[in-house]
N, C-alpha and C. Protein backbone atom coordinates (compact mmCIF):
# COMPACT_ATOMS: atom_id res chain seq x y z
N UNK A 1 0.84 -1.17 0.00
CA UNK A 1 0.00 0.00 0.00
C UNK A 1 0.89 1.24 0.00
N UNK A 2 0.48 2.15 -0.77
CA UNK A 2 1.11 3.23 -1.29
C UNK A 2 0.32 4.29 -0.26
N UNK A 3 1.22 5.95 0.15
CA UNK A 3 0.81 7.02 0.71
C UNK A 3 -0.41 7.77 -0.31
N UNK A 4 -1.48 7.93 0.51
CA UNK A 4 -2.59 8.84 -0.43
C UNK A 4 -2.20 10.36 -0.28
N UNK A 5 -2.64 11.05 -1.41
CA UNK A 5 -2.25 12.54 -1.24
C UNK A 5 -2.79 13.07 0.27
N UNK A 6 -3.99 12.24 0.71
CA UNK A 6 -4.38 12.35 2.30
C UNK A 6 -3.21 12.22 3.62
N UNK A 7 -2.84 10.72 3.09
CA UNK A 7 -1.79 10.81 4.01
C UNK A 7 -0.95 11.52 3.96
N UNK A 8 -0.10 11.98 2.59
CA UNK A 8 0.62 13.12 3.22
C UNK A 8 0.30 14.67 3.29
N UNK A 9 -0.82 14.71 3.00
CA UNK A 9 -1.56 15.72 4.05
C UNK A 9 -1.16 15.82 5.11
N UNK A 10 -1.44 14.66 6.08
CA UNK A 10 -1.38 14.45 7.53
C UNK A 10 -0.20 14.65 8.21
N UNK A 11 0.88 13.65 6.85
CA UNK A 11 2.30 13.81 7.37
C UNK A 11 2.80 15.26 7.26
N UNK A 12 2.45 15.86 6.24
CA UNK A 12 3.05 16.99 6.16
C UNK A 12 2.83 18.52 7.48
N UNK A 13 2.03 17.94 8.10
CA UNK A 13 1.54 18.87 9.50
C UNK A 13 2.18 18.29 10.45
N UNK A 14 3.70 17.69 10.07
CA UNK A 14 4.36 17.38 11.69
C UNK A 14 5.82 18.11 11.23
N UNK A 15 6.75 17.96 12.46
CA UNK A 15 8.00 18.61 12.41
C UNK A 15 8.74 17.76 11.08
N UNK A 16 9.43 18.45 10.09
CA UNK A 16 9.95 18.00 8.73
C UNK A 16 10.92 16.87 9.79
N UNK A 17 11.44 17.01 10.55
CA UNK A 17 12.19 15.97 11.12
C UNK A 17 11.61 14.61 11.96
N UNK A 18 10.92 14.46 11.74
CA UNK A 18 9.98 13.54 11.95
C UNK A 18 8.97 12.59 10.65
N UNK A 19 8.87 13.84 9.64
CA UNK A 19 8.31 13.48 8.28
C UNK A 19 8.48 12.08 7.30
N UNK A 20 9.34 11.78 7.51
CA UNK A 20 10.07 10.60 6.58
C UNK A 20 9.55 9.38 7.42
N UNK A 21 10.57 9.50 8.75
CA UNK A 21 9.89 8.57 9.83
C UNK A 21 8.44 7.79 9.67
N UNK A 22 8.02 8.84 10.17
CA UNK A 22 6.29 8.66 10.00
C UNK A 22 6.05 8.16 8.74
N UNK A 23 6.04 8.41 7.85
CA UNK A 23 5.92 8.03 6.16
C UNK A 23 6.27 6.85 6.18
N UNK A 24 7.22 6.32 6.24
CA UNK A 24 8.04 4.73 6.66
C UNK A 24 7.18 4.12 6.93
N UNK A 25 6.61 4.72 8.56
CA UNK A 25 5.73 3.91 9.73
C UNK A 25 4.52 3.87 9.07
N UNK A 26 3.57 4.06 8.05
CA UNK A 26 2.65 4.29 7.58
C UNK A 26 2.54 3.15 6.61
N UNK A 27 3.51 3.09 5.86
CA UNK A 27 3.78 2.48 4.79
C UNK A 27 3.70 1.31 5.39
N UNK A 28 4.41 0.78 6.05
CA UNK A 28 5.31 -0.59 6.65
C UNK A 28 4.08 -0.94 7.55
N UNK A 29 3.30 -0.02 7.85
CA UNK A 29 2.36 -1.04 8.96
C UNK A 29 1.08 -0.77 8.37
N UNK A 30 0.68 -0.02 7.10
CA UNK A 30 -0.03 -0.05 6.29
C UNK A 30 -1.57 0.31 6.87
N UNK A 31 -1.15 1.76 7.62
CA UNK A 31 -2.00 2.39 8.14
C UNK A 31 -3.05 3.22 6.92
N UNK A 32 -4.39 3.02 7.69
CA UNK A 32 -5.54 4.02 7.14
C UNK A 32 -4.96 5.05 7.36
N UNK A 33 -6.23 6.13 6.55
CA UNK A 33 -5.84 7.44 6.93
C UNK A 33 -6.57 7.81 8.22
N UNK A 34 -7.12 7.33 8.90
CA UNK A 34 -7.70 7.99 10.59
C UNK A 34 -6.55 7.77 11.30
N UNK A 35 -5.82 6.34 10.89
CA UNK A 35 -4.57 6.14 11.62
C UNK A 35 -3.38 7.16 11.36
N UNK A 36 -3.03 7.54 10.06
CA UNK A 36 -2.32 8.34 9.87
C UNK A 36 -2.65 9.86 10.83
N UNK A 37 -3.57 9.92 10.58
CA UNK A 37 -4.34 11.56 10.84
C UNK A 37 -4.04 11.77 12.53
N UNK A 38 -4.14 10.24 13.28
CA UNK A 38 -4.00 10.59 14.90
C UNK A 38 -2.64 10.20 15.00
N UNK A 39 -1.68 9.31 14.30
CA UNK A 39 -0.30 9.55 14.59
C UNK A 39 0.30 10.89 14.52
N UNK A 40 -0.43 11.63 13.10
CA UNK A 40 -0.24 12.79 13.00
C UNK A 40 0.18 13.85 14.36
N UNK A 41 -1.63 13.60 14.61
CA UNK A 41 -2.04 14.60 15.56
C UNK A 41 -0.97 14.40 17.29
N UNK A 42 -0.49 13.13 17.19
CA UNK A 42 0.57 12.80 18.44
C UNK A 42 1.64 13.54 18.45
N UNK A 43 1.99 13.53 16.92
CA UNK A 43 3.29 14.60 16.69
C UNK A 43 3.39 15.60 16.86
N UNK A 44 2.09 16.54 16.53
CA UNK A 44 1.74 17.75 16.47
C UNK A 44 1.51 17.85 17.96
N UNK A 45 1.17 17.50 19.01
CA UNK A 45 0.94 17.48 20.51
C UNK A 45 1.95 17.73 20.91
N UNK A 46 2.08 19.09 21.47
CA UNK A 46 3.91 19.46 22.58
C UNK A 46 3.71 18.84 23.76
N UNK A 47 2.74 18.06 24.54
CA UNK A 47 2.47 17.16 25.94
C UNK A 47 2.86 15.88 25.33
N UNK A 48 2.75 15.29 24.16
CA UNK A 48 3.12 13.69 23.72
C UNK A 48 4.88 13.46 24.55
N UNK A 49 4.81 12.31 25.04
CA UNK A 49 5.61 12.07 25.87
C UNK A 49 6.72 11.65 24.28
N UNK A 50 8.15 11.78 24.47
CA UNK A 50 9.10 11.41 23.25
C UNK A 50 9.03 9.94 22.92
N UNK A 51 8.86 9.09 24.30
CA UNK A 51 8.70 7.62 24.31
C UNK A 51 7.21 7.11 23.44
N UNK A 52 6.56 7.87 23.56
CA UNK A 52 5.35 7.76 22.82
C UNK A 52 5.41 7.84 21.15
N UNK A 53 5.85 8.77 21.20
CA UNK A 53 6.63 9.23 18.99
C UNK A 53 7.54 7.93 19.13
N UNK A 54 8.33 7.40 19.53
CA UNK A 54 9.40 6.68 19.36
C UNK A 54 8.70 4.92 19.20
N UNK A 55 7.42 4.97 20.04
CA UNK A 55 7.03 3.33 20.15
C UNK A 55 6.00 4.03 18.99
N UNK A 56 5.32 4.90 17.85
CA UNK A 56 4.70 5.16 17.40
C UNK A 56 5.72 4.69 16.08
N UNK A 57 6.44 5.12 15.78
CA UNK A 57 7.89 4.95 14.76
C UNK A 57 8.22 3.69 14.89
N UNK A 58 8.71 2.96 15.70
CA UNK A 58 9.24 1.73 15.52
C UNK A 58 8.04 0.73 15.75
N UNK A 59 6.57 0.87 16.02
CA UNK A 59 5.62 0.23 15.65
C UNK A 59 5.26 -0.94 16.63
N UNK A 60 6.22 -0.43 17.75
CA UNK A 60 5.59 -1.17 18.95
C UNK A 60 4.15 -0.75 20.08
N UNK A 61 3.74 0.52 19.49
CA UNK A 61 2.53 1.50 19.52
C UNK A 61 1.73 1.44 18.11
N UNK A 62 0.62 1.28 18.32
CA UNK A 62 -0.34 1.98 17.29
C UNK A 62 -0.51 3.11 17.51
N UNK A 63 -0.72 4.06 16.30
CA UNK A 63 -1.16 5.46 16.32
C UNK A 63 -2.57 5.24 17.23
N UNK A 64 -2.64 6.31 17.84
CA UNK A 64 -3.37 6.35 19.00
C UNK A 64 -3.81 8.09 19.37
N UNK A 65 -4.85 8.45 19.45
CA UNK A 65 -5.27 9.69 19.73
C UNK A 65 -6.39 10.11 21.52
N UNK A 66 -6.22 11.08 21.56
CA UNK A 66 -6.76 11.04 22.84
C UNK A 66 -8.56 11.84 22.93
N UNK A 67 -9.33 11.75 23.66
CA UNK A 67 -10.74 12.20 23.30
C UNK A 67 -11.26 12.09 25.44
N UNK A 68 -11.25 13.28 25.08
CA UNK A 68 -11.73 13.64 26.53
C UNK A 68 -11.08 12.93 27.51
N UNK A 69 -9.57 13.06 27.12
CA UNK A 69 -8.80 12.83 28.26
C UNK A 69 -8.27 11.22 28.12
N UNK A 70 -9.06 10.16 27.42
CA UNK A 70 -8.57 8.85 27.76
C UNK A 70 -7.94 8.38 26.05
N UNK A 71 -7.18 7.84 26.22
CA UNK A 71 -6.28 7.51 25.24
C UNK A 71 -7.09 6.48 24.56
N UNK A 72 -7.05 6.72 23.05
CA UNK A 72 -8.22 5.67 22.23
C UNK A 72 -7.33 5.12 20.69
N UNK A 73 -7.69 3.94 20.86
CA UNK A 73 -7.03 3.00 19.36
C UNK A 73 -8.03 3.23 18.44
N UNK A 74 -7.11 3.22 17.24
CA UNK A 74 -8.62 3.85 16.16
C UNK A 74 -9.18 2.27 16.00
N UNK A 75 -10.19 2.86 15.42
CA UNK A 75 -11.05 0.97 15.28
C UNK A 75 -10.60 0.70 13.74
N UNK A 76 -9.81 1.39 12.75
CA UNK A 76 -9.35 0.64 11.87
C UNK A 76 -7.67 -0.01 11.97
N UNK A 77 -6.95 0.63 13.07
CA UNK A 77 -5.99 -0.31 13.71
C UNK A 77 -6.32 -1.30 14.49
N UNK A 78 -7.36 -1.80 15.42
CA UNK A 78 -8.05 -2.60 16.35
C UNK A 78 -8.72 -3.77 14.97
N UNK A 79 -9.43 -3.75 13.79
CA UNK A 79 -9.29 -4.44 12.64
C UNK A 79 -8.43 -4.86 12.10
N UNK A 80 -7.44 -4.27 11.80
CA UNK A 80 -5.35 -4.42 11.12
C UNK A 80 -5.17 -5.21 12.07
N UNK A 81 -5.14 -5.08 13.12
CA UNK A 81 -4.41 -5.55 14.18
C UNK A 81 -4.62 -6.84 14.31
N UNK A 82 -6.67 -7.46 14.24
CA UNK A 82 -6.96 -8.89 14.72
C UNK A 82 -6.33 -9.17 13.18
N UNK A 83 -7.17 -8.41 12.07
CA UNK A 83 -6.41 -9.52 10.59
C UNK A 83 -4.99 -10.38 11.09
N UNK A 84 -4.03 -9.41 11.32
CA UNK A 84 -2.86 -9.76 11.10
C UNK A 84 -2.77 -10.87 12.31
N UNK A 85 -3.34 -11.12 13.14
CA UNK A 85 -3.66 -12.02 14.56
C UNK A 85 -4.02 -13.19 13.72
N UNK A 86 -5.01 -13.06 13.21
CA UNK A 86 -5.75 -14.41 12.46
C UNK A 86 -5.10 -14.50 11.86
N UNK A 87 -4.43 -13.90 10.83
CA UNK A 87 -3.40 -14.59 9.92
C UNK A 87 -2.26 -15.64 10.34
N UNK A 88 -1.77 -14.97 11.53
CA UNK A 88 -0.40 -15.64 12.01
C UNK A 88 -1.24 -16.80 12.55
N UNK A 89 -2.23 -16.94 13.38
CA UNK A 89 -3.01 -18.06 14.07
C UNK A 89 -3.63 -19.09 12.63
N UNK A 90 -3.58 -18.57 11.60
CA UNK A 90 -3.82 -19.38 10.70
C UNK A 90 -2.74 -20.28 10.17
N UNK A 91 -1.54 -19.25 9.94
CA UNK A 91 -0.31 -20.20 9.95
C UNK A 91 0.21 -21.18 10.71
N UNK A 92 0.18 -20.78 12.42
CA UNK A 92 0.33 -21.61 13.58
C UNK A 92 -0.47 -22.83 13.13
N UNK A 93 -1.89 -22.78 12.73
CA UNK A 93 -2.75 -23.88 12.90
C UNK A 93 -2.03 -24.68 11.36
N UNK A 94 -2.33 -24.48 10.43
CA UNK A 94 -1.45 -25.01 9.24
C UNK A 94 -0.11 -25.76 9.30
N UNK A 95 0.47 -25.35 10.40
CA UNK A 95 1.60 -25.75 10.58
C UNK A 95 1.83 -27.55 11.56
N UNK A 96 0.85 -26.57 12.42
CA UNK A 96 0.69 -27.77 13.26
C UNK A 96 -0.11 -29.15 12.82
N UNK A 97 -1.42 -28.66 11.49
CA UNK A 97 -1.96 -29.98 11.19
C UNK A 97 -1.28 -30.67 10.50
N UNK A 98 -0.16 -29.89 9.70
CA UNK A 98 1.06 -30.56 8.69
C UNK A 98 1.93 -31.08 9.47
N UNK A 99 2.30 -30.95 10.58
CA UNK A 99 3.02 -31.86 11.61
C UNK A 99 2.30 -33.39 11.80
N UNK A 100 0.86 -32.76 12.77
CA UNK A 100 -0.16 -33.58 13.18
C UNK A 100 -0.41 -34.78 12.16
N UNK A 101 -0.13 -34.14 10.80
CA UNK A 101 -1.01 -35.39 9.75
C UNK A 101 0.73 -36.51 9.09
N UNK A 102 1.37 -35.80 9.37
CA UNK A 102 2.64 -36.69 8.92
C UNK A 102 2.87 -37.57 10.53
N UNK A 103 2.45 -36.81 11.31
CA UNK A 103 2.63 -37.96 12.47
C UNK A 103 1.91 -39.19 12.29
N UNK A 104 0.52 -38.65 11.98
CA UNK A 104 -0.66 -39.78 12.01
C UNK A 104 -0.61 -40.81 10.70
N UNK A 105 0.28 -40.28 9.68
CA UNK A 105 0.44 -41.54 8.63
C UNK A 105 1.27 -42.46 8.81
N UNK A 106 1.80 -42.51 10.08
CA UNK A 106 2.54 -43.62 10.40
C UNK A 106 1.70 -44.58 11.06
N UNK A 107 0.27 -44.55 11.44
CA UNK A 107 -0.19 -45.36 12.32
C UNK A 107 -1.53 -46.26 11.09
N UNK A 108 -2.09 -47.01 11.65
CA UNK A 108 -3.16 -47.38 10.54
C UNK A 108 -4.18 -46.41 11.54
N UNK A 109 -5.84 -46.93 10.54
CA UNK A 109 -6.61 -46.43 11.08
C UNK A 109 -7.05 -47.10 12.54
N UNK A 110 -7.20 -48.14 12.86
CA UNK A 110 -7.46 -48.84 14.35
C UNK A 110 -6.51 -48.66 15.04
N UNK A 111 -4.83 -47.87 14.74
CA UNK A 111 -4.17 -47.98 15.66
C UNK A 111 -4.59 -46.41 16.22
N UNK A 112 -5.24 -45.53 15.58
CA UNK A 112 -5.47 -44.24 15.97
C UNK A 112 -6.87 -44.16 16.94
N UNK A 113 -7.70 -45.35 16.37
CA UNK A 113 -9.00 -45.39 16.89
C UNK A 113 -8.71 -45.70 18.34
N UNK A 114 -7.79 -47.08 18.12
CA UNK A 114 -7.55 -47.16 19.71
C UNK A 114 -7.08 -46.18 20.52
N UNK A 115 -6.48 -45.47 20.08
CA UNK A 115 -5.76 -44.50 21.10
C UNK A 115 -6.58 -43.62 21.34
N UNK A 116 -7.55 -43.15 20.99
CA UNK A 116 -8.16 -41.88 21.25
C UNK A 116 -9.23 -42.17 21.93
N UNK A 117 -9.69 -43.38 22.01
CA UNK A 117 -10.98 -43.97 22.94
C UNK A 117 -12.77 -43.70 22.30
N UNK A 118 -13.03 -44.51 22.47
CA UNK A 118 -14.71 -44.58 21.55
C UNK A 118 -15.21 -43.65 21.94
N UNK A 119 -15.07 -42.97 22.84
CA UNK A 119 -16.45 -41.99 23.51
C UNK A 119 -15.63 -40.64 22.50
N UNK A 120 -14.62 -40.12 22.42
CA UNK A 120 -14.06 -38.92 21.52
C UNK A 120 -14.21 -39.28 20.16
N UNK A 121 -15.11 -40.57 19.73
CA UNK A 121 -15.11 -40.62 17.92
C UNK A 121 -15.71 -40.07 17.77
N UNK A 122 -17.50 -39.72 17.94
CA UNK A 122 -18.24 -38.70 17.30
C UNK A 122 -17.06 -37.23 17.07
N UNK A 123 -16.87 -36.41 17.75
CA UNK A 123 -16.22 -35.58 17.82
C UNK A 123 -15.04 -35.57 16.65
N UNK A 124 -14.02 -36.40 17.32
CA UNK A 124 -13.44 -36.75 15.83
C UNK A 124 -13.78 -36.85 14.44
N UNK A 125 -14.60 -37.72 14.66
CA UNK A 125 -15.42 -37.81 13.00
C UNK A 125 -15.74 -35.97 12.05
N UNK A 126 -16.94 -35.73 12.89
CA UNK A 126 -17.18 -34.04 13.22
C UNK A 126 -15.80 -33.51 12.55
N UNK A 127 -14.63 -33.57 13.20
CA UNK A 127 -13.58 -32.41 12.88
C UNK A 127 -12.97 -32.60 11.74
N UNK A 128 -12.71 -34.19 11.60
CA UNK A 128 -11.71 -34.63 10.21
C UNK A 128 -13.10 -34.45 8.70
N UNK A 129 -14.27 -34.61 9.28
CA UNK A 129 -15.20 -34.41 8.10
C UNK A 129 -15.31 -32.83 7.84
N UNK A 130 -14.91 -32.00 8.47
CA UNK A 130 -15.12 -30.40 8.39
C UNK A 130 -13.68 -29.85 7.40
N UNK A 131 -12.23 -30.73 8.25
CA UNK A 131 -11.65 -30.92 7.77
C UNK A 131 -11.57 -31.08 6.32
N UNK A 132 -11.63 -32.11 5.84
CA UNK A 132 -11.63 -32.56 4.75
C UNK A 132 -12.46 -32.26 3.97
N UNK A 133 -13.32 -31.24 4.16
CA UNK A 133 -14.56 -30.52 3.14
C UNK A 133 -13.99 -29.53 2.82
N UNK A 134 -12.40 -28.62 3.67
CA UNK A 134 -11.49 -27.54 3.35
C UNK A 134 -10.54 -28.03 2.39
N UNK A 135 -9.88 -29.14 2.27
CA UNK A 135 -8.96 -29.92 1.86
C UNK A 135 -8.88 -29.40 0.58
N UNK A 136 -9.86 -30.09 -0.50
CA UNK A 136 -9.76 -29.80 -1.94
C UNK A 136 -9.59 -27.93 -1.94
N UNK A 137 -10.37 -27.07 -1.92
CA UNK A 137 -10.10 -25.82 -1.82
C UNK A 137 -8.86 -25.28 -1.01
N UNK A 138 -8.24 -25.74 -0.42
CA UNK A 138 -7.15 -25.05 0.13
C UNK A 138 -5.72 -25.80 -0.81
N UNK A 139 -6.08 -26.73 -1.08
CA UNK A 139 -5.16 -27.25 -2.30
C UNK A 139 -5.30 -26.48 -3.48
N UNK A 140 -6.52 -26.44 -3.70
CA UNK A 140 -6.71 -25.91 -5.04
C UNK A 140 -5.82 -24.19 -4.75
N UNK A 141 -5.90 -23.90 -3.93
CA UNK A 141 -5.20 -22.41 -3.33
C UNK A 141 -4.05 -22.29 -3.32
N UNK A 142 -3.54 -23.21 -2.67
CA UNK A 142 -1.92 -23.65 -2.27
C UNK A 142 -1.26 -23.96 -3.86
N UNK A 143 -1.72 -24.40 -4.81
CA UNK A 143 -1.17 -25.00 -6.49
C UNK A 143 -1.79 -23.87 -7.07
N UNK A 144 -2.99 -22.84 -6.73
CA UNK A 144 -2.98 -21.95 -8.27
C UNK A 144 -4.05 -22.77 -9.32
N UNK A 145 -4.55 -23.91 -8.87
CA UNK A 145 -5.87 -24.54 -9.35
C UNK A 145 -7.52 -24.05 -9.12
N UNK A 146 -7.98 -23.93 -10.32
CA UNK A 146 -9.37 -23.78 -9.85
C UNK A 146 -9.98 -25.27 -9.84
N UNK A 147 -10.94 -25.35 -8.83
CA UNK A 147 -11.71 -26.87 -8.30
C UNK A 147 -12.88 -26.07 -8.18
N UNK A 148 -14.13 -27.05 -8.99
CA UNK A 148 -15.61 -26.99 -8.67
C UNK A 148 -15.90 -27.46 -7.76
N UNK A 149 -16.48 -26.93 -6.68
CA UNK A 149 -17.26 -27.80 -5.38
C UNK A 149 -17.90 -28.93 -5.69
């Protein structure tokens, strides 16, 4: 994502020594413009603590603005924020069933049944059938294939 003539609107109302910075931080964490507009407005604040511009820049802060006194996350960083949550938790989980399923092709099917005990098969059944209704489409994703349902 590229700077809108908006954003540097926004950027352009802070100290030129700070300008670039911010621009970077915008880019790289691929802020809206409300987000831009209250990082802005942090800069432009002579009370903003320096530690505050500094975790705003290196992106260990979200741009963040204040409204009758209490400090507020914009709700299109609080959105950015879970995406990028679910994303990584999507990878975690991907990762782990690609572990999980090279473990389990070493066993037959009764040697898995036994282990997991009769009363957890419904359940099982349930997950590997939900499972495996993702399978073809996430292949088809993973290769660049289109598949008809």
């Amino acid at each position: 994502m590229g700077l809108t003539d908006t954003h540097l609107y926004r950027i352009a109302g802070v100290d030129k020594a700070d300008q670039k910075a911010l621009a970077t931080r915008a880019v790289k964490s691929h802020w809206t413009e409300p987000e831009t507009r209250a990082a802005a407005k942090t800069f432009r604040d002579p009370n903003a603590a320096p530690q505050v511009k500094a975790a705003i820049l290196d992106g260990s802060l979200p741009p963040i603005s204040t409204v009758a006194g209490q400090v507020v996350i914009q709700e299109d960083t609080i959105t950015r924020m879970t995406e990028e949550a679910l994303g990584k938790d999507a990878q975690l989980a991907l990762v782990s069933f690609l572990q999980a399923a090279r473990q389990l092709s070493g066993f037959t099917p009764d040697q898995v049944a036994e282990a997991h005990g009769a009363k957890l098969w419904p359940a099982t059944v349930a997950q590997l059938e939900a499972i495996a209704k993702m399978i073809p489409a996430l292949i088809a994703r993973l290769t660049m294939k289109r598949v008809t349902p």
